[in-house]
PDB file of N, CA and C in Angstrom:
ATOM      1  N   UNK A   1      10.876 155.865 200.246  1.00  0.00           N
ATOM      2  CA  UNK A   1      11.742 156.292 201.331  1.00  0.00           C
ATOM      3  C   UNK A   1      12.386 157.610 200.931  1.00  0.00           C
ATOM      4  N   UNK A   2      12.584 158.496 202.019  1.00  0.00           N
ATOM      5  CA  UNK A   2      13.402 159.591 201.794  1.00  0.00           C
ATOM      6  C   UNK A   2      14.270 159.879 202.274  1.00  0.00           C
ATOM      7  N   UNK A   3      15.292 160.170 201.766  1.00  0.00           N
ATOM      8  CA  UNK A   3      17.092 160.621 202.695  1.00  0.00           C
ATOM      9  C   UNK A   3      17.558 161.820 202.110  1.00  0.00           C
ATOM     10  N   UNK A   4      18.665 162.263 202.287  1.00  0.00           N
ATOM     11  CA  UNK A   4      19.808 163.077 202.385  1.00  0.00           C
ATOM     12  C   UNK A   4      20.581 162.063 200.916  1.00  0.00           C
ATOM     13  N   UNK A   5      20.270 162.466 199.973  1.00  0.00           N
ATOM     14  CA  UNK A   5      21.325 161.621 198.898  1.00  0.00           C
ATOM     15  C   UNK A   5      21.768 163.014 197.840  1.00  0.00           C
ATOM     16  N   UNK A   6      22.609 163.890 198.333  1.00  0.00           N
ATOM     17  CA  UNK A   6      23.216 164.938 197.328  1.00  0.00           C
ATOM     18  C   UNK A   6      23.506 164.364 195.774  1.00  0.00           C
ATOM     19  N   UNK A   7      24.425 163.462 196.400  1.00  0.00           N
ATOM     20  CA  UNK A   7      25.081 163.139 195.118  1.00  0.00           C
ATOM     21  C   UNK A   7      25.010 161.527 194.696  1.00  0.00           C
ATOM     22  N   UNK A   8      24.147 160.867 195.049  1.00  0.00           N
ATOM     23  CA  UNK A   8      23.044 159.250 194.913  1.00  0.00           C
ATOM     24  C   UNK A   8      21.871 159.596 194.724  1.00  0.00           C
ATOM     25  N   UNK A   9      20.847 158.611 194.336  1.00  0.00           N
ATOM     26  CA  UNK A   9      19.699 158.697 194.788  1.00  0.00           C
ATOM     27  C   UNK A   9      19.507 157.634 195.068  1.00  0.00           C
ATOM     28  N   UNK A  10      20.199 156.162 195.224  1.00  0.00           N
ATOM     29  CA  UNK A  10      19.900 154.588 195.755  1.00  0.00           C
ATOM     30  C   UNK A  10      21.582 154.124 196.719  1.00  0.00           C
ATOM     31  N   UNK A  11      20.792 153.798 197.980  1.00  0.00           N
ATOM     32  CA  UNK A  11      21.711 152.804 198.690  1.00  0.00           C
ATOM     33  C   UNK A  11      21.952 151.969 198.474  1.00  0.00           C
ATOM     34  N   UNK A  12      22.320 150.782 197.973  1.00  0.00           N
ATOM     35  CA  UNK A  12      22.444 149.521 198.363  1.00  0.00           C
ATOM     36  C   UNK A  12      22.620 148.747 199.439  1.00  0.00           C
ATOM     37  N   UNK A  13      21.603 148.168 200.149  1.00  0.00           N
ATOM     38  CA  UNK A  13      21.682 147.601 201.307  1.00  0.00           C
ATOM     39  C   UNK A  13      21.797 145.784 200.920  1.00  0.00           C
ATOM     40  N   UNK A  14      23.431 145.240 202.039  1.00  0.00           N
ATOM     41  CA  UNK A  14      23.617 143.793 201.191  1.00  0.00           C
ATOM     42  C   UNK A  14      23.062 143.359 202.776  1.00  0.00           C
ATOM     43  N   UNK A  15      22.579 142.234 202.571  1.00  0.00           N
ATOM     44  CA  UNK A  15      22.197 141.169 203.347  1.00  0.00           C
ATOM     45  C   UNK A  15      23.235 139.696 203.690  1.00  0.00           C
ATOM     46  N   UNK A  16      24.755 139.637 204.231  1.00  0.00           N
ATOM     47  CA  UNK A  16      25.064 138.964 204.617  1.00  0.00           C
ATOM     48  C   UNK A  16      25.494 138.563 205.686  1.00  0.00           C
ATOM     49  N   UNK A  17      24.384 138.237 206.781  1.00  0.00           N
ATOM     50  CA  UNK A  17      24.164 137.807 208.185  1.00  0.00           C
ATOM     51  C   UNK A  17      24.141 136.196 208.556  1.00  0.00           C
ATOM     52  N   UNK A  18      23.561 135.732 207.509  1.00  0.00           N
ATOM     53  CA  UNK A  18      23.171 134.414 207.429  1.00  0.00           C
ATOM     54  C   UNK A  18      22.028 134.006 207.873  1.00  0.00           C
ATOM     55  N   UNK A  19      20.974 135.026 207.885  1.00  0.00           N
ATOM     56  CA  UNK A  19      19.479 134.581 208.341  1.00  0.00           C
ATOM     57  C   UNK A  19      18.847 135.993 207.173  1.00  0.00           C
ATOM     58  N   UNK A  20      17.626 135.583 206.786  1.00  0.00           N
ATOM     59  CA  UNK A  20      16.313 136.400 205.668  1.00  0.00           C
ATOM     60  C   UNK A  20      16.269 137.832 207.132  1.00  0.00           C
ATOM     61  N   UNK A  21      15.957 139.017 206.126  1.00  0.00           N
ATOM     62  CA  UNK A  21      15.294 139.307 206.916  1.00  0.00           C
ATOM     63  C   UNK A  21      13.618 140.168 206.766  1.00  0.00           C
ATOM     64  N   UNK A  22      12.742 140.272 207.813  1.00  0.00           N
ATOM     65  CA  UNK A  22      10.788 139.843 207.577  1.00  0.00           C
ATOM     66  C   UNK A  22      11.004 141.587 207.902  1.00  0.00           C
ATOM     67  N   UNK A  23      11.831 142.279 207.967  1.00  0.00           N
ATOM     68  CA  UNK A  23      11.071 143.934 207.690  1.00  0.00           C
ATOM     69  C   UNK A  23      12.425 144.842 208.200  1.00  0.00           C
ATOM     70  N   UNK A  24      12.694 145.740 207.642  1.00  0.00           N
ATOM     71  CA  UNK A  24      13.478 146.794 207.637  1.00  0.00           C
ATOM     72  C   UNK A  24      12.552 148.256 207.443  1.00  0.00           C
ATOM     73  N   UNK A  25      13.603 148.509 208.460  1.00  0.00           N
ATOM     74  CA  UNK A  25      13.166 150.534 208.717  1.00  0.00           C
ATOM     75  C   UNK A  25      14.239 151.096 208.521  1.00  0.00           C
ATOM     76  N   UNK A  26      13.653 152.175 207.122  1.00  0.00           N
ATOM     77  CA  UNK A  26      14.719 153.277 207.606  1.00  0.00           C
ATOM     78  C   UNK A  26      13.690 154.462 207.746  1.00  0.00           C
ATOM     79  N   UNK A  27      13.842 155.197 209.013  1.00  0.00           N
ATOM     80  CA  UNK A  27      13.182 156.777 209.140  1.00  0.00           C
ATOM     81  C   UNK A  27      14.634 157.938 209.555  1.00  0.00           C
ATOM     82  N   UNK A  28      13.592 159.036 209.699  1.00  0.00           N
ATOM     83  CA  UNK A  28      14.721 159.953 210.270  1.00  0.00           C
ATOM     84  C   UNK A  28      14.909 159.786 211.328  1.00  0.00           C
ATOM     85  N   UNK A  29      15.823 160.150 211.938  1.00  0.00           N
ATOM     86  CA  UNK A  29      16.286 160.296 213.403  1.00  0.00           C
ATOM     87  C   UNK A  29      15.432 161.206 214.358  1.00  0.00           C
ATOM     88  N   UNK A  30      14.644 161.879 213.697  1.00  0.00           N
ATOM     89  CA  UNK A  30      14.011 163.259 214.802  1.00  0.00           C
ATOM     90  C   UNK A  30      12.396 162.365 214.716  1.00  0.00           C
ATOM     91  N   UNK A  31      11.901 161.539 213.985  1.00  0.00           N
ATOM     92  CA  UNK A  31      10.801 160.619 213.545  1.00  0.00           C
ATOM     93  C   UNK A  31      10.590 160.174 214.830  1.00  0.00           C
ATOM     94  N   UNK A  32       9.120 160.117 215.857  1.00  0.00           N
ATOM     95  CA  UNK A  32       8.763 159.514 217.371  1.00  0.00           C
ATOM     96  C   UNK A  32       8.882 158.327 217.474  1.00  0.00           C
ATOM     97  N   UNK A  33       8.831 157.626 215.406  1.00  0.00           N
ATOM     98  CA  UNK A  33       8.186 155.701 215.413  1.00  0.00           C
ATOM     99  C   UNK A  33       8.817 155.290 214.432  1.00  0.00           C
ATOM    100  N   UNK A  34       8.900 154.261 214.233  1.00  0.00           N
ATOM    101  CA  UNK A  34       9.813 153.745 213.120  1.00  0.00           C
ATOM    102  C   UNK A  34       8.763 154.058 211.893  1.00  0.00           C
ATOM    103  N   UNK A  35       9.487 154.444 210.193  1.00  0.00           N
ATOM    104  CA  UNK A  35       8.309 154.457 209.318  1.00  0.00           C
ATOM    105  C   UNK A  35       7.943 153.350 208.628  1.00  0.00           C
ATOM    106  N   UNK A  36       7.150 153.220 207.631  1.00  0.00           N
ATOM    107  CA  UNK A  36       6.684 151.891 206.894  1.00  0.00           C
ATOM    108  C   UNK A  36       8.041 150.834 206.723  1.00  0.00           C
ATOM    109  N   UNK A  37       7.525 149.186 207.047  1.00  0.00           N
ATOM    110  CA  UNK A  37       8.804 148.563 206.558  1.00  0.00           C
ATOM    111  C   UNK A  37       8.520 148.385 204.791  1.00  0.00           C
ATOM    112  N   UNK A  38      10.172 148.450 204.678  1.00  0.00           N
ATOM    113  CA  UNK A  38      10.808 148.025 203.089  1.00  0.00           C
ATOM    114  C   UNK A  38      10.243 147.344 203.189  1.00  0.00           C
ATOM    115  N   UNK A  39      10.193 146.320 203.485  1.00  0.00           N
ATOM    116  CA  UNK A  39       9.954 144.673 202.745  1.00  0.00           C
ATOM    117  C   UNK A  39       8.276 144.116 202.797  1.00  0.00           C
ATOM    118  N   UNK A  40       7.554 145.588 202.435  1.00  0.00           N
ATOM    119  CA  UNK A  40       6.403 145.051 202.605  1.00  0.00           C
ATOM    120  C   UNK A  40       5.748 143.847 202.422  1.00  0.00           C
ATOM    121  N   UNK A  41       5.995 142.905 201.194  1.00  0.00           N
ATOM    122  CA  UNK A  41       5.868 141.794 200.900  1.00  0.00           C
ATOM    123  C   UNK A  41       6.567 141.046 200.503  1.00  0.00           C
ATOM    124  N   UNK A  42       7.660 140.747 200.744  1.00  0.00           N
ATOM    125  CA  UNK A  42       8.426 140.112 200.912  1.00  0.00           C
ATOM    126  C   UNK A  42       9.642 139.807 201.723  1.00  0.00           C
ATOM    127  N   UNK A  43      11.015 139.004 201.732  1.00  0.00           N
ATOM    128  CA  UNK A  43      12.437 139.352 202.447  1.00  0.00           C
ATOM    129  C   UNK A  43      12.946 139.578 202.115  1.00  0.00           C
ATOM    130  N   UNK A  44      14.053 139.917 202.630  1.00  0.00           N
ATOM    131  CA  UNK A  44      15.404 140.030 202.131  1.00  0.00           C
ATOM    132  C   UNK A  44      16.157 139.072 202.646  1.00  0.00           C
ATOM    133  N   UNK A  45      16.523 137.625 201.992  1.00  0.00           N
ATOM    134  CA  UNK A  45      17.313 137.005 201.927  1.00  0.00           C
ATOM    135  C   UNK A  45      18.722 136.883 202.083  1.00  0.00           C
ATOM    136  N   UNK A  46      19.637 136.270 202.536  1.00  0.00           N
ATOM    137  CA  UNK A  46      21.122 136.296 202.897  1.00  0.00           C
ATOM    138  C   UNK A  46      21.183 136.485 201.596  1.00  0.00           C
ATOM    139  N   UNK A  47      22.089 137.480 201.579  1.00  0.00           N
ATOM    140  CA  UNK A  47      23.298 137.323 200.172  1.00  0.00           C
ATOM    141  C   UNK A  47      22.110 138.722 198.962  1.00  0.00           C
ATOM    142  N   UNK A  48      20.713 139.166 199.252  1.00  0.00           N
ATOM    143  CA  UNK A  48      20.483 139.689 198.833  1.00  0.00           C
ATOM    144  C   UNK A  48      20.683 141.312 198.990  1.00  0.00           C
ATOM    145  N   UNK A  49      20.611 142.056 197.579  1.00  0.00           N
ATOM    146  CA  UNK A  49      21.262 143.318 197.787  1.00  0.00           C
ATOM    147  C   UNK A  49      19.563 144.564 197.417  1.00  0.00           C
ATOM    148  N   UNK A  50      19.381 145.061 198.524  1.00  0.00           N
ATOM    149  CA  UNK A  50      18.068 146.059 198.164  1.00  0.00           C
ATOM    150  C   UNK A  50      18.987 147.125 198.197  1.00  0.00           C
ATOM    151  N   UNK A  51      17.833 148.283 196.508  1.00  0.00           N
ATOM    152  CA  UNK A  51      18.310 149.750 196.242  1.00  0.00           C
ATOM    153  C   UNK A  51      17.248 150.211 196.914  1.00  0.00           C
ATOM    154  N   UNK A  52      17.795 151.280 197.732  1.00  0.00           N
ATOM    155  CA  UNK A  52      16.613 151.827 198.872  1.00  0.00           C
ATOM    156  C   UNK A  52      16.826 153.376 197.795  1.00  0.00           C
ATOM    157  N   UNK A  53      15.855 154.032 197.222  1.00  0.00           N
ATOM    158  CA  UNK A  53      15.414 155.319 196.851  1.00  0.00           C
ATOM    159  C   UNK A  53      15.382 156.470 197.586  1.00  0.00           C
ATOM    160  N   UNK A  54      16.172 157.302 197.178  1.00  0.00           N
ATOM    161  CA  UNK A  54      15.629 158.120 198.105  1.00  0.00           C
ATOM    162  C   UNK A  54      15.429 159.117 197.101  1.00  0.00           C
ATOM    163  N   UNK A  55      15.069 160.492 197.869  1.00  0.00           N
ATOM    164  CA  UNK A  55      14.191 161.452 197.619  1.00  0.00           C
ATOM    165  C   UNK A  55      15.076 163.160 197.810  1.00  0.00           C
ATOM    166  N   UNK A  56      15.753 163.494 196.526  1.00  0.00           N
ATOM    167  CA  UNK A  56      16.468 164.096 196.316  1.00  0.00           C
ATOM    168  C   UNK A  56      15.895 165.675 197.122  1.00  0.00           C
ATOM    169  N   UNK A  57      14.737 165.444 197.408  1.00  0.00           N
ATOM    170  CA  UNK A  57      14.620 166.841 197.674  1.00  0.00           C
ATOM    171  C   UNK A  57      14.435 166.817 199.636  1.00  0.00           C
ATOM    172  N   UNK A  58      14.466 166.033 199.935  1.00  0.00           N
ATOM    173  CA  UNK A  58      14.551 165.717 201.627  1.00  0.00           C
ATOM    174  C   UNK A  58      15.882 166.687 202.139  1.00  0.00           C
ATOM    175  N   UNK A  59      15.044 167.060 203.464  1.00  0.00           N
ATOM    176  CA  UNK A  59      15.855 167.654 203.967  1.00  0.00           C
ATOM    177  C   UNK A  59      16.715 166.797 205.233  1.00  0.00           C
ATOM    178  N   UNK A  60      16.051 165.862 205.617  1.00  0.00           N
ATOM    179  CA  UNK A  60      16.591 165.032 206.922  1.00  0.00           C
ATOM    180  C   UNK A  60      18.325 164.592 206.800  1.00  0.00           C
ATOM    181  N   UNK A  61      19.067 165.128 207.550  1.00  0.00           N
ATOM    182  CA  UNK A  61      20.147 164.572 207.810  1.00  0.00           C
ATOM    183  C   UNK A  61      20.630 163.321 208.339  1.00  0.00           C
ATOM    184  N   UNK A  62      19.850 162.702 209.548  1.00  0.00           N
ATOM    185  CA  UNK A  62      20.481 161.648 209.926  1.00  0.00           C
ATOM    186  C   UNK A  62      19.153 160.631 210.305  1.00  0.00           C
ATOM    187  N   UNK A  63      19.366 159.406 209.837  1.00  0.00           N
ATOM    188  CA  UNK A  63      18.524 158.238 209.902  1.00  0.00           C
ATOM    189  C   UNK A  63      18.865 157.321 210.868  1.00  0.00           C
ATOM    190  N   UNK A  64      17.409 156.494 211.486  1.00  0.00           N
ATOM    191  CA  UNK A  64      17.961 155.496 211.659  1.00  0.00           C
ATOM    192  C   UNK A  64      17.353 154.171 211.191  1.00  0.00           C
ATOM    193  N   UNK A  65      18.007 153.068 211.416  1.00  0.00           N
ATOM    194  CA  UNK A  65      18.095 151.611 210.217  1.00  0.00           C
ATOM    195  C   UNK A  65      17.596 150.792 211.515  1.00  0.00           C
ATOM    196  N   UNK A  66      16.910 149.803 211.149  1.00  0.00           N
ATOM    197  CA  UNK A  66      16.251 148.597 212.166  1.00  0.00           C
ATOM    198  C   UNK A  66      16.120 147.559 210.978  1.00  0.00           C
ATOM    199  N   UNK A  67      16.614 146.450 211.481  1.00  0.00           N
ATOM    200  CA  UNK A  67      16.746 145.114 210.475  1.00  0.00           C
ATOM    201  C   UNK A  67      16.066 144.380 211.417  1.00  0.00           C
ATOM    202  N   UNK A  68      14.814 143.502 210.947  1.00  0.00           N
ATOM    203  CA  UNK A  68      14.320 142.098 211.921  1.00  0.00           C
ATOM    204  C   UNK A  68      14.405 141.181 210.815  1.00  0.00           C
ATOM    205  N   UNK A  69      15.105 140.409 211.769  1.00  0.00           N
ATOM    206  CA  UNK A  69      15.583 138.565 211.186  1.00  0.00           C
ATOM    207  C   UNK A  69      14.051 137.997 211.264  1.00  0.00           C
ATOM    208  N   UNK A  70      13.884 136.974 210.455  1.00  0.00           N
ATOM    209  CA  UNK A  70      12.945 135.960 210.410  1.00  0.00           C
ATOM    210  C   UNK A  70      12.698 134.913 211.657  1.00  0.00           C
ATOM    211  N   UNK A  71      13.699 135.315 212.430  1.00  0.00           N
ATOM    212  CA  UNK A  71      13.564 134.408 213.553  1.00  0.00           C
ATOM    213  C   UNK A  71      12.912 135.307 214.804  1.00  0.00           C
ATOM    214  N   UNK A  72      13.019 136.647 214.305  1.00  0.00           N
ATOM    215  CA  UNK A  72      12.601 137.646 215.534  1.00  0.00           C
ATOM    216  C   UNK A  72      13.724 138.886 216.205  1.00  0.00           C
ATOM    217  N   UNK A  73      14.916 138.247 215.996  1.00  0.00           N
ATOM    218  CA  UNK A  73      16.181 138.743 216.635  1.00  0.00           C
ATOM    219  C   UNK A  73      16.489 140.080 215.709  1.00  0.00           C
ATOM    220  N   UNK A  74      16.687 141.341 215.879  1.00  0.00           N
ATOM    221  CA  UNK A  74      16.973 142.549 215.152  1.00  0.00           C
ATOM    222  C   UNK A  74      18.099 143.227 215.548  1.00  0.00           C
ATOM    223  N   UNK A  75      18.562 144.213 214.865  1.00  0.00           N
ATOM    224  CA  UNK A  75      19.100 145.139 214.695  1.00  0.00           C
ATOM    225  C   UNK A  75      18.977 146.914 214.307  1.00  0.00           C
ATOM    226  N   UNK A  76      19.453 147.639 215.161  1.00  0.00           N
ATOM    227  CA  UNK A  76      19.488 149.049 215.080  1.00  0.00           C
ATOM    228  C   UNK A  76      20.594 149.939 215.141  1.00  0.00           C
ATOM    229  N   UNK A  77      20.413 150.685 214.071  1.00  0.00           N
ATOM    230  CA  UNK A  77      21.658 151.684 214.343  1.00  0.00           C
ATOM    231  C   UNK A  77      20.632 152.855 214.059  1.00  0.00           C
ATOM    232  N   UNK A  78      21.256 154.367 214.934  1.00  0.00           N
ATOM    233  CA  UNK A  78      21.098 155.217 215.023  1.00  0.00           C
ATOM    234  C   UNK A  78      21.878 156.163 214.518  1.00  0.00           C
ATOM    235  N   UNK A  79      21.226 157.617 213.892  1.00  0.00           N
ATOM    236  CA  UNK A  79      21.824 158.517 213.625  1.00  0.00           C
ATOM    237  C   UNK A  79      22.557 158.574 212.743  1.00  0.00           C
ATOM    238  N   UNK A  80      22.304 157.690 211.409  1.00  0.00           N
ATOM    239  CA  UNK A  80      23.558 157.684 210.522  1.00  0.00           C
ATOM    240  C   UNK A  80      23.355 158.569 209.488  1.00  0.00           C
ATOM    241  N   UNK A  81      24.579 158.976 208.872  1.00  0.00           N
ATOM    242  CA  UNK A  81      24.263 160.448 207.917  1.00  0.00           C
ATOM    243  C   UNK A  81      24.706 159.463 206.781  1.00  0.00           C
ATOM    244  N   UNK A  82      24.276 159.757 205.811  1.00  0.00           N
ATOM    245  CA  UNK A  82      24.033 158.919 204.533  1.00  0.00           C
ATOM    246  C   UNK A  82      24.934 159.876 203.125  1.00  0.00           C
ATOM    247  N   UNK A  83      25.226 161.181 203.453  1.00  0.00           N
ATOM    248  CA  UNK A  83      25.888 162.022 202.484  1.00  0.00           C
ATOM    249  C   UNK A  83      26.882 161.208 202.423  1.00  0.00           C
ATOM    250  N   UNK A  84      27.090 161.161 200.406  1.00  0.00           N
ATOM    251  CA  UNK A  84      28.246 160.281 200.363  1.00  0.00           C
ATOM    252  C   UNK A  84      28.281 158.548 200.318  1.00  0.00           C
ATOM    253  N   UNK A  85      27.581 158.202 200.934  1.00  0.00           N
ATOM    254  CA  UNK A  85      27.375 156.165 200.992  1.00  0.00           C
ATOM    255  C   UNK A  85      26.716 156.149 199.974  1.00  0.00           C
ATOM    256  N   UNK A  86      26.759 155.217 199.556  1.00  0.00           N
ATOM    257  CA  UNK A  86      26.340 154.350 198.282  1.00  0.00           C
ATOM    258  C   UNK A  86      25.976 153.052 198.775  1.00  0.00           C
ATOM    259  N   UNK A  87      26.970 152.437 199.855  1.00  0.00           N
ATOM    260  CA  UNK A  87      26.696 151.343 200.099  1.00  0.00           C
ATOM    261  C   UNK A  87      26.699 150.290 201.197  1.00  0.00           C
ATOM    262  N   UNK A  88      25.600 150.260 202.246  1.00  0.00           N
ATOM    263  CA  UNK A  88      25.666 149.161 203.417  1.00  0.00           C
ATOM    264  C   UNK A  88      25.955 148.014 203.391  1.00  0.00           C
ATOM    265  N   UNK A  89      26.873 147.062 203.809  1.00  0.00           N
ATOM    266  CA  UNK A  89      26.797 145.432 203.676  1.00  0.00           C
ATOM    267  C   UNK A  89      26.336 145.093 205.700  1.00  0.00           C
ATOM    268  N   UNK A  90      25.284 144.446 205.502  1.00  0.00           N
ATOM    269  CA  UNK A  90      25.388 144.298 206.995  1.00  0.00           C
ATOM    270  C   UNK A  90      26.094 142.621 207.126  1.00  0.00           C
ATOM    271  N   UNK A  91      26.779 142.486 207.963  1.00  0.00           N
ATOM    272  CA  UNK A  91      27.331 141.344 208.476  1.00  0.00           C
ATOM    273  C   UNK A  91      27.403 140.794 209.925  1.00  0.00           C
ATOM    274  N   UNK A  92      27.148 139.495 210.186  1.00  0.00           N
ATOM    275  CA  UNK A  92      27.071 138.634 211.241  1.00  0.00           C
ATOM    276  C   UNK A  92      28.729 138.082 211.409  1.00  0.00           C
ATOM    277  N   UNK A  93      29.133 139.174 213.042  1.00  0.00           N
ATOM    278  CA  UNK A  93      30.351 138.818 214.019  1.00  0.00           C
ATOM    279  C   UNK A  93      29.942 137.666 214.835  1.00  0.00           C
ATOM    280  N   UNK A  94      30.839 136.355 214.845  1.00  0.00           N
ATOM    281  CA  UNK A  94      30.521 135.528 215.801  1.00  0.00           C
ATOM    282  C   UNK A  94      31.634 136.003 216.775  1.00  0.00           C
ATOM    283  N   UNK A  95      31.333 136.954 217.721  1.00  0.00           N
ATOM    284  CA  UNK A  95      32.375 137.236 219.029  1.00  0.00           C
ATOM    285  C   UNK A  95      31.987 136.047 219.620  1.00  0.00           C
ATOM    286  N   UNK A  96      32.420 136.620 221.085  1.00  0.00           N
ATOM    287  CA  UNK A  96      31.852 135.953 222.434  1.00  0.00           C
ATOM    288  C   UNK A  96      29.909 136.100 222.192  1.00  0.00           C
ATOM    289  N   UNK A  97      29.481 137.314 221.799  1.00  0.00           N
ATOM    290  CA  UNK A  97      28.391 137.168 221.418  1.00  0.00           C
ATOM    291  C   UNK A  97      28.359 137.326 219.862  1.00  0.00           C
ATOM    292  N   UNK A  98      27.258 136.894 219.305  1.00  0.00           N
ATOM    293  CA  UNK A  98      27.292 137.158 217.600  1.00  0.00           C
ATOM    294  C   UNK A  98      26.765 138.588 217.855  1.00  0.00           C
ATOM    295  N   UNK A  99      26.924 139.441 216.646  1.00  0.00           N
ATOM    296  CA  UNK A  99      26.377 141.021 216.867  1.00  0.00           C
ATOM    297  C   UNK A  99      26.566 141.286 214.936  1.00  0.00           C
ATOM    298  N   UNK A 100      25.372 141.818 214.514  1.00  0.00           N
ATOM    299  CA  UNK A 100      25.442 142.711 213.199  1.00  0.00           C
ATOM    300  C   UNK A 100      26.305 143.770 213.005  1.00  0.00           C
ATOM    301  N   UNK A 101      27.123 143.691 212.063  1.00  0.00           N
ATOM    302  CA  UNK A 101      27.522 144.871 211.878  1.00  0.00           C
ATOM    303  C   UNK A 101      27.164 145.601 210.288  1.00  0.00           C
ATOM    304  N   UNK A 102      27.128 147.214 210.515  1.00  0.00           N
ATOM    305  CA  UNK A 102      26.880 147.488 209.649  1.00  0.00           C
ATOM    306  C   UNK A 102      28.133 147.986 208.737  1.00  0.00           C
ATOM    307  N   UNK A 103      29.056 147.832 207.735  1.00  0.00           N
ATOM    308  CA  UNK A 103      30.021 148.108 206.676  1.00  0.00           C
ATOM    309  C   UNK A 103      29.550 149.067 205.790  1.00  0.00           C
ATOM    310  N   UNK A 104      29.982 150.431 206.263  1.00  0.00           N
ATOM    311  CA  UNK A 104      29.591 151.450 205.293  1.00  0.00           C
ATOM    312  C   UNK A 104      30.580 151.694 204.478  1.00  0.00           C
ATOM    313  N   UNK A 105      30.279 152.079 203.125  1.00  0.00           N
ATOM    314  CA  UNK A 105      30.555 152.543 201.873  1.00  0.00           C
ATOM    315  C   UNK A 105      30.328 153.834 201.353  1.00  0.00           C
TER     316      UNK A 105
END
């Protein structure tokens, strides 16, 4: 994977939603399709923490993130600038509706 990491070169992305999840995207924002998923062979489990790499010499400013649950049900955020984070926790809101959120660091 490649990002915008000046002063990182690994995210930490935490997994506490309360469901695995069967494939994550991160591409750039200007990208037509989502790129290869992380989790090629395997999940990411509740409570697990993936170092996503990136690629010190990228020029892309802003990404976006797609999480699919094992059950089918996903998540997307757009446009996020990554200068500076170190660290995502995504988490499951039980509102009126349940909804992911993402907790940047």
């Amino acid at each position: 994977v490649s990002a915008v990491k000046p002063q990182n070169s690994v995210l930490a992305l935490t997994n506490f939603t309360g469901t695995a999840f069967s494939s994550l995207y991160l591409s750039p924002s200007s990208a037509p399709d989502w790129q290869e998923n992380l989790l090629v062979s395997t999940r990411h489990n509740d409570g697990d923490t993936l170092g996503i790499q990136f690629d010190p010499n990228e020029s892309n400013v802003e990404w976006d993130l797609r999480v699919q649950g094992i059950d089918g049900h996903y998540a997307e955020w757009k446009n996020l600038k990554f200068d500076g984070v170190t660290e995502i926790t995504l988490v499951l809101k039980l509102s009126p509706t349940p909804v992911v959120v993402a907790e940047v660091e």
